[in-house]
PDB file of N, CA and C in Angstrom:
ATOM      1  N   UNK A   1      15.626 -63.472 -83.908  1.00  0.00           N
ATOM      2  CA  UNK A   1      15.766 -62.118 -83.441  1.00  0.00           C
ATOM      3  C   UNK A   1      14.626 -61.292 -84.024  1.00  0.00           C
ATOM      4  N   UNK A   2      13.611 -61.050 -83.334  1.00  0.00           N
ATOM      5  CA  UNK A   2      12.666 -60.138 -83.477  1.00  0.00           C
ATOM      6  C   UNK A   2      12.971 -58.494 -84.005  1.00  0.00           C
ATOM      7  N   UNK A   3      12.691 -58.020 -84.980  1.00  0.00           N
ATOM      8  CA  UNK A   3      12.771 -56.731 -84.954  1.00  0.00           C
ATOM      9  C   UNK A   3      11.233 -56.207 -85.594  1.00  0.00           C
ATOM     10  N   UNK A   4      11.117 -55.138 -84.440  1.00  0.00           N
ATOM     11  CA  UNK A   4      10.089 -54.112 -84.757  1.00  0.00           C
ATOM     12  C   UNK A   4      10.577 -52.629 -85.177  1.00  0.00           C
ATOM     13  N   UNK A   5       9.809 -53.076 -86.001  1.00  0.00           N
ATOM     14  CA  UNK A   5       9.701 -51.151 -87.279  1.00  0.00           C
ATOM     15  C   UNK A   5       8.650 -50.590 -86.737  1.00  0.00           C
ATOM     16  N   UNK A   6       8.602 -49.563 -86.848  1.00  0.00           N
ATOM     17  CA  UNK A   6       7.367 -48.351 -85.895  1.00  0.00           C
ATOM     18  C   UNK A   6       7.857 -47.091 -86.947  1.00  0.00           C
ATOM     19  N   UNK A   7       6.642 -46.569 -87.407  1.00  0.00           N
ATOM     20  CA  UNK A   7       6.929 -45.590 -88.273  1.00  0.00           C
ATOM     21  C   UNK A   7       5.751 -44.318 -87.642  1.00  0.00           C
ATOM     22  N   UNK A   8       6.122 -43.525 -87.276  1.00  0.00           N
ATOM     23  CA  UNK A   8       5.352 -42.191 -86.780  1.00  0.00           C
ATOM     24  C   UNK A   8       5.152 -40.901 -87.554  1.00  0.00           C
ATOM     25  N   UNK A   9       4.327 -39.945 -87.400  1.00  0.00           N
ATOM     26  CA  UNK A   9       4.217 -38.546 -87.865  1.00  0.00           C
ATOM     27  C   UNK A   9       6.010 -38.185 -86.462  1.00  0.00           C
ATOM     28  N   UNK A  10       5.943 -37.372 -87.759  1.00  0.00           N
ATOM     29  CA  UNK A  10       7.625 -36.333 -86.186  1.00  0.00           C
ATOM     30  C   UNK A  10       6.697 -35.727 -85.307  1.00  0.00           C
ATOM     31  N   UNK A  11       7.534 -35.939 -84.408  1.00  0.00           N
ATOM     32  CA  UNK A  11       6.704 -34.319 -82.951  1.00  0.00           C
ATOM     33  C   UNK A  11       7.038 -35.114 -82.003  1.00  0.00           C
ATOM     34  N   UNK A  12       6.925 -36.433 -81.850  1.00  0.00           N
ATOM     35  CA  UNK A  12       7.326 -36.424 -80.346  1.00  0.00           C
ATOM     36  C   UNK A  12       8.812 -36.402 -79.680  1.00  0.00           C
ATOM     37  N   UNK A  13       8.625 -36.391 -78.248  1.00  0.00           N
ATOM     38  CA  UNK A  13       9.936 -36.543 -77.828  1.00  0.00           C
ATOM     39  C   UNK A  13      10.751 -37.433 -77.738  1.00  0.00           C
ATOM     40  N   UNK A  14      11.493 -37.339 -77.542  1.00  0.00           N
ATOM     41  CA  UNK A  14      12.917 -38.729 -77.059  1.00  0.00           C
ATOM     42  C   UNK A  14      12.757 -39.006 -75.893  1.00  0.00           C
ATOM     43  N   UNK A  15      12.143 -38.518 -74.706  1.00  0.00           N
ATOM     44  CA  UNK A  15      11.546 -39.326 -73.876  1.00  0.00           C
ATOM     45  C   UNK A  15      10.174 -40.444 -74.016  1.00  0.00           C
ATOM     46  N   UNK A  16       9.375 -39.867 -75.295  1.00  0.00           N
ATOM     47  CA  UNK A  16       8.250 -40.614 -75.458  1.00  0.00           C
ATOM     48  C   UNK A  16       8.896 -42.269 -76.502  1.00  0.00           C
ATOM     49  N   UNK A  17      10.019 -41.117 -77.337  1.00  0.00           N
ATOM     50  CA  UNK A  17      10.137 -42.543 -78.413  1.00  0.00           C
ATOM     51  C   UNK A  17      11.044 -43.724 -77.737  1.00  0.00           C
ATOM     52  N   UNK A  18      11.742 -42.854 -76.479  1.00  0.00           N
ATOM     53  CA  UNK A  18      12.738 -44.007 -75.614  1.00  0.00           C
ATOM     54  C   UNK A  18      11.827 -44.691 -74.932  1.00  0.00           C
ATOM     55  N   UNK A  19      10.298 -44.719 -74.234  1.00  0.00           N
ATOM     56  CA  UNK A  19       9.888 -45.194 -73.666  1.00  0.00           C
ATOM     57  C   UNK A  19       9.263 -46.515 -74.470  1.00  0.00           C
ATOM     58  N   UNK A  20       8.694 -45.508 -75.753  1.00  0.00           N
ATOM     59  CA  UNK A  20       8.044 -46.218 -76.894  1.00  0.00           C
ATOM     60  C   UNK A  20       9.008 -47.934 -77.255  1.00  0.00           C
ATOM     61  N   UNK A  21      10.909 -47.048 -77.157  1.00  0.00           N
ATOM     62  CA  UNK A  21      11.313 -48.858 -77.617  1.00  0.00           C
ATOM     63  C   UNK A  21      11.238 -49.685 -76.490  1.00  0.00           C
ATOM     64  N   UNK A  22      11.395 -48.909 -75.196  1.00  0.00           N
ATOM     65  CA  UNK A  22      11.011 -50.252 -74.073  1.00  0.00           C
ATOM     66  C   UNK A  22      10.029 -51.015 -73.721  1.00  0.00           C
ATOM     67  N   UNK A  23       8.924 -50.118 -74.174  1.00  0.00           N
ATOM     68  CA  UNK A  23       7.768 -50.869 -73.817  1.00  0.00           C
ATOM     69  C   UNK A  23       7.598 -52.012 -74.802  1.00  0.00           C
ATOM     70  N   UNK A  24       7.999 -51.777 -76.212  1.00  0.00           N
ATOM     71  CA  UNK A  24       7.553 -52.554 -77.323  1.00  0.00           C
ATOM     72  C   UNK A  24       8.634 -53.852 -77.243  1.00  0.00           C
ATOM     73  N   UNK A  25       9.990 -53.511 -76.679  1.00  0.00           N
ATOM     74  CA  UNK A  25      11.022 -54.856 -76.003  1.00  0.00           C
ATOM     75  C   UNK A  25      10.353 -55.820 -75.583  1.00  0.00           C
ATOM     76  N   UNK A  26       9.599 -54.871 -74.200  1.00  0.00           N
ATOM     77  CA  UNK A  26       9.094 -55.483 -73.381  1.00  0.00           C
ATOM     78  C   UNK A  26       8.229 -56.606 -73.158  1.00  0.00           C
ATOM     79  N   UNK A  27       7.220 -56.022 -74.331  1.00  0.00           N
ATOM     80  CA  UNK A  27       6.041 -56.813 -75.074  1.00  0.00           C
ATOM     81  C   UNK A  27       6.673 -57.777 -75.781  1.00  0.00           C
ATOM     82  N   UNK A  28       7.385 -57.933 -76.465  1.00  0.00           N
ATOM     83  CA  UNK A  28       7.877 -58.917 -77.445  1.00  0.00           C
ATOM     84  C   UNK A  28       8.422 -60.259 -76.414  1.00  0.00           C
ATOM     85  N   UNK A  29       9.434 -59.494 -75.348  1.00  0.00           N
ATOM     86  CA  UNK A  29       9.979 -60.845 -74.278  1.00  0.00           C
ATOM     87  C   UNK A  29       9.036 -60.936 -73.646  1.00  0.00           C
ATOM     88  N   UNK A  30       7.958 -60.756 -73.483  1.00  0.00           N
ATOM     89  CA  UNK A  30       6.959 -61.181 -72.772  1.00  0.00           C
ATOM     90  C   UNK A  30       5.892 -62.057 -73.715  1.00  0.00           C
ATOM     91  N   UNK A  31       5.567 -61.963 -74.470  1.00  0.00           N
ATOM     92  CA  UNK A  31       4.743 -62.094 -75.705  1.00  0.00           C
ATOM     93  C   UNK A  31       5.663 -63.939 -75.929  1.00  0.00           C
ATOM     94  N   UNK A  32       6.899 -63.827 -76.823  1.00  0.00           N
ATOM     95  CA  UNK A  32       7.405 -64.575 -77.213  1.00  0.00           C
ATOM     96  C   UNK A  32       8.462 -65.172 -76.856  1.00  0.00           C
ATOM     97  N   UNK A  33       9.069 -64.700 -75.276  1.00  0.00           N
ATOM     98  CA  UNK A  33      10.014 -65.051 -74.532  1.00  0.00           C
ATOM     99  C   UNK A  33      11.360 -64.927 -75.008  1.00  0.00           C
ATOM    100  N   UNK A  34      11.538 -64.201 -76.432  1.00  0.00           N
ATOM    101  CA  UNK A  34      12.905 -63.811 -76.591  1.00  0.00           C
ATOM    102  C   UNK A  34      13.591 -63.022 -75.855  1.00  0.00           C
ATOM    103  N   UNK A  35      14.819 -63.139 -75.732  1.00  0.00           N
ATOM    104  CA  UNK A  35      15.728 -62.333 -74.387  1.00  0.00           C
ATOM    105  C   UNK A  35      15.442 -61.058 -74.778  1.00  0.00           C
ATOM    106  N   UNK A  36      15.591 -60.221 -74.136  1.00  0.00           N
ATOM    107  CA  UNK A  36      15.563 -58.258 -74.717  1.00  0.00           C
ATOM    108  C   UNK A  36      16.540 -58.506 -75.599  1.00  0.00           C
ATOM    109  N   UNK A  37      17.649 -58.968 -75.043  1.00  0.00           N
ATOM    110  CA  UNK A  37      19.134 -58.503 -75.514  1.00  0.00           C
ATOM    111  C   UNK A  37      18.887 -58.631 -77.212  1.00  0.00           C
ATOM    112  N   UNK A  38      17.962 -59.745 -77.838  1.00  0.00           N
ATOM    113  CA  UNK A  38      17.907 -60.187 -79.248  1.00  0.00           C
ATOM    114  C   UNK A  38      16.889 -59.681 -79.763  1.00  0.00           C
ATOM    115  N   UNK A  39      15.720 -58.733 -79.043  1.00  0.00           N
ATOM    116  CA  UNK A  39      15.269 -57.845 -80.272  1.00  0.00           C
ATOM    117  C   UNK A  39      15.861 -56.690 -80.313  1.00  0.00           C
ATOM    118  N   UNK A  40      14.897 -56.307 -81.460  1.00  0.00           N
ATOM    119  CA  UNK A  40      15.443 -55.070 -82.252  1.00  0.00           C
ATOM    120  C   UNK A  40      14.419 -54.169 -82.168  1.00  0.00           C
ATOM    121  N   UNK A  41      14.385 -52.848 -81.898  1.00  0.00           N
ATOM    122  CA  UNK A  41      13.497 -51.737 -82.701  1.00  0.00           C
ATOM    123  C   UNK A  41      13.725 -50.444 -83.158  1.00  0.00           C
ATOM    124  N   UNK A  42      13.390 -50.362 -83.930  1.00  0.00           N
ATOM    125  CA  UNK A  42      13.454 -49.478 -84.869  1.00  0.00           C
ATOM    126  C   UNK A  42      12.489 -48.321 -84.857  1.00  0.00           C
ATOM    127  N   UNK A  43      12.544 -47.064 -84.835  1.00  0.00           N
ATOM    128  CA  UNK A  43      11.463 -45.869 -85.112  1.00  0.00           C
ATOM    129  C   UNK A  43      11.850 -44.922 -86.249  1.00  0.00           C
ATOM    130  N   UNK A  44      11.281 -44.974 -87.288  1.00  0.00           N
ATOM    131  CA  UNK A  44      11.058 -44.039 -88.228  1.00  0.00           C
ATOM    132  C   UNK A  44      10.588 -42.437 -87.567  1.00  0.00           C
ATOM    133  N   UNK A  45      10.606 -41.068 -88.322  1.00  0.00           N
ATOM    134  CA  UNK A  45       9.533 -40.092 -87.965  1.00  0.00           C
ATOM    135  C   UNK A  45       9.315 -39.812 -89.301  1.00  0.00           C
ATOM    136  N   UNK A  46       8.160 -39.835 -89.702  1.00  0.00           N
ATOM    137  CA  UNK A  46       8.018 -38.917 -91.030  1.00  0.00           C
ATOM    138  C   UNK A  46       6.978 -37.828 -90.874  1.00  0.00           C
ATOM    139  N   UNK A  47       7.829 -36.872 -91.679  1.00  0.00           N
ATOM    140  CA  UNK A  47       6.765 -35.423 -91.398  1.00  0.00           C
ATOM    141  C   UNK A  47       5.689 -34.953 -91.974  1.00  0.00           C
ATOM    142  N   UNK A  48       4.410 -34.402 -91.355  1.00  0.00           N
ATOM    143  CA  UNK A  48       3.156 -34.470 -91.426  1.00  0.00           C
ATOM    144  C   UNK A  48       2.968 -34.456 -93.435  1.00  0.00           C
ATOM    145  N   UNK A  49       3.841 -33.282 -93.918  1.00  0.00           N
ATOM    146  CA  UNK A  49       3.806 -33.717 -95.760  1.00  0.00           C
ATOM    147  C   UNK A  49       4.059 -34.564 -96.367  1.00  0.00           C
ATOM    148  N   UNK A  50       4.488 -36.018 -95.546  1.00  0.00           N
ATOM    149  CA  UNK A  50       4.985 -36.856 -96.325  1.00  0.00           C
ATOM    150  C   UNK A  50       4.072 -37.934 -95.704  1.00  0.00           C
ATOM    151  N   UNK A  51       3.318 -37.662 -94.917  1.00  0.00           N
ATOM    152  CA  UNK A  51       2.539 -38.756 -94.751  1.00  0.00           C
ATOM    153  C   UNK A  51       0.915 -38.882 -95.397  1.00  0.00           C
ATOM    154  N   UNK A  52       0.193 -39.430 -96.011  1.00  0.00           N
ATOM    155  CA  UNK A  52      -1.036 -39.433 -96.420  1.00  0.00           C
ATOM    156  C   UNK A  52      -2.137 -40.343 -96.192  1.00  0.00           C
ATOM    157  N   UNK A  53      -3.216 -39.813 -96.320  1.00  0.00           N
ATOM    158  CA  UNK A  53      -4.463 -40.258 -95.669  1.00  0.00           C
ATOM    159  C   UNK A  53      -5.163 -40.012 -96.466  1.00  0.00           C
ATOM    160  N   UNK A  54      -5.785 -41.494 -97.536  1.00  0.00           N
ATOM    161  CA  UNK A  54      -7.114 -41.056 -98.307  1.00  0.00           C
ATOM    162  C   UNK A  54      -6.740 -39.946 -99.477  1.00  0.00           C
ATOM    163  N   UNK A  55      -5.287 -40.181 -99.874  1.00  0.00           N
ATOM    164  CA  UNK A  55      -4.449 -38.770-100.752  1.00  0.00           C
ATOM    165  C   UNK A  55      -4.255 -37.548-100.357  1.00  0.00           C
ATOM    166  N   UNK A  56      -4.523 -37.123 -99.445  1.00  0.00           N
ATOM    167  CA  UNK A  56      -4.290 -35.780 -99.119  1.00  0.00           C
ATOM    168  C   UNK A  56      -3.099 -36.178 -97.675  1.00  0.00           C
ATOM    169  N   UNK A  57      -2.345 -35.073 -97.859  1.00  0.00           N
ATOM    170  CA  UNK A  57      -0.869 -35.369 -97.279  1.00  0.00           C
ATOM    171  C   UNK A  57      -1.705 -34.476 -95.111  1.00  0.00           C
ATOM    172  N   UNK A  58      -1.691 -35.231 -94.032  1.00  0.00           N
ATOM    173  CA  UNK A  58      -1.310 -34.832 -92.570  1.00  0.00           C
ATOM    174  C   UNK A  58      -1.696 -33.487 -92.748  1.00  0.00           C
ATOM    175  N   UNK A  59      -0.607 -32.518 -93.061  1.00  0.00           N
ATOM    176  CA  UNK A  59      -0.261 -31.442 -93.060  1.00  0.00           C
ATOM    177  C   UNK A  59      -1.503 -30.440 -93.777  1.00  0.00           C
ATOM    178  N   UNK A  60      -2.180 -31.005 -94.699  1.00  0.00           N
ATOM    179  CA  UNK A  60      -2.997 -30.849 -95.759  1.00  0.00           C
ATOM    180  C   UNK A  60      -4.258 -30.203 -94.797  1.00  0.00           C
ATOM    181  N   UNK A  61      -4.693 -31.946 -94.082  1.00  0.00           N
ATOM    182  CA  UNK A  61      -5.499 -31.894 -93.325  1.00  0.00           C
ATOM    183  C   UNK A  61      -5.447 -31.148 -92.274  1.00  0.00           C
ATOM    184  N   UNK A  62      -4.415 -30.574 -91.642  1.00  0.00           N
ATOM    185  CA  UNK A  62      -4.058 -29.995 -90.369  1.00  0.00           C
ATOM    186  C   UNK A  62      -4.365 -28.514 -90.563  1.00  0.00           C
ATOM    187  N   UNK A  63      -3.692 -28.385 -91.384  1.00  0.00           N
ATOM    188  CA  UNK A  63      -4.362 -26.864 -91.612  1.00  0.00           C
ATOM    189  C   UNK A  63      -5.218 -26.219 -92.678  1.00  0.00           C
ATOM    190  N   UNK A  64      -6.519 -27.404 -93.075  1.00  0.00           N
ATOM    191  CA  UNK A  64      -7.688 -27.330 -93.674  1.00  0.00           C
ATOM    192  C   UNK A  64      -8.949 -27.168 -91.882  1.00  0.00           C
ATOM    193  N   UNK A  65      -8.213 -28.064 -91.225  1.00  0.00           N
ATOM    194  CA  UNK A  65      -8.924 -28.199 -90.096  1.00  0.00           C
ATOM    195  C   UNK A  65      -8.732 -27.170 -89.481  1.00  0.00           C
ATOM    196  N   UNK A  66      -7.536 -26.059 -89.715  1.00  0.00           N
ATOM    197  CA  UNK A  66      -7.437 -24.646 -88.551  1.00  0.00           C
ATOM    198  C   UNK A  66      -7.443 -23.871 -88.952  1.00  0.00           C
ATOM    199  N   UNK A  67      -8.066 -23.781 -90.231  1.00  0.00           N
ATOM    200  CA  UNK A  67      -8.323 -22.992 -90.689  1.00  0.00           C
ATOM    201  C   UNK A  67      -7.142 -21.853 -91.690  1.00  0.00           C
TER     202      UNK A  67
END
């Protein structure tokens, strides 16, 4: 039983992250021929302060960049 973890910045929608687990199903029974029914996926969101890049936290960068 395949399971995929996917960990994101928050913001998108529940139409993007519902599409996000089908497509990645999709890929997997296609990829490795496991039934849909037996993978798994999973989506994290973590928010732009808790994520980091090079030590400085998303959020850091986001609004160094807009001033």
């Amino acid at each position: 039983m395949p399971l995929i973890h996917v960990t994101l910045l928050s913001g998108r929608s529940e139409e993007e992250i519902t599409a996000l687990g089908r497509a990645l199903t999709e890929a997997a029974h296609t990829t490795l021929g496991t039934p849909r029914e037996a993978i798994r996926v999973t989506v994290d969101e973590c928010p732009p302060q808790h994520w980091f890049v090079g030590g400085t936290s998303v959020a850091d960068k986001k609004a160094a960049r807009d001033g």
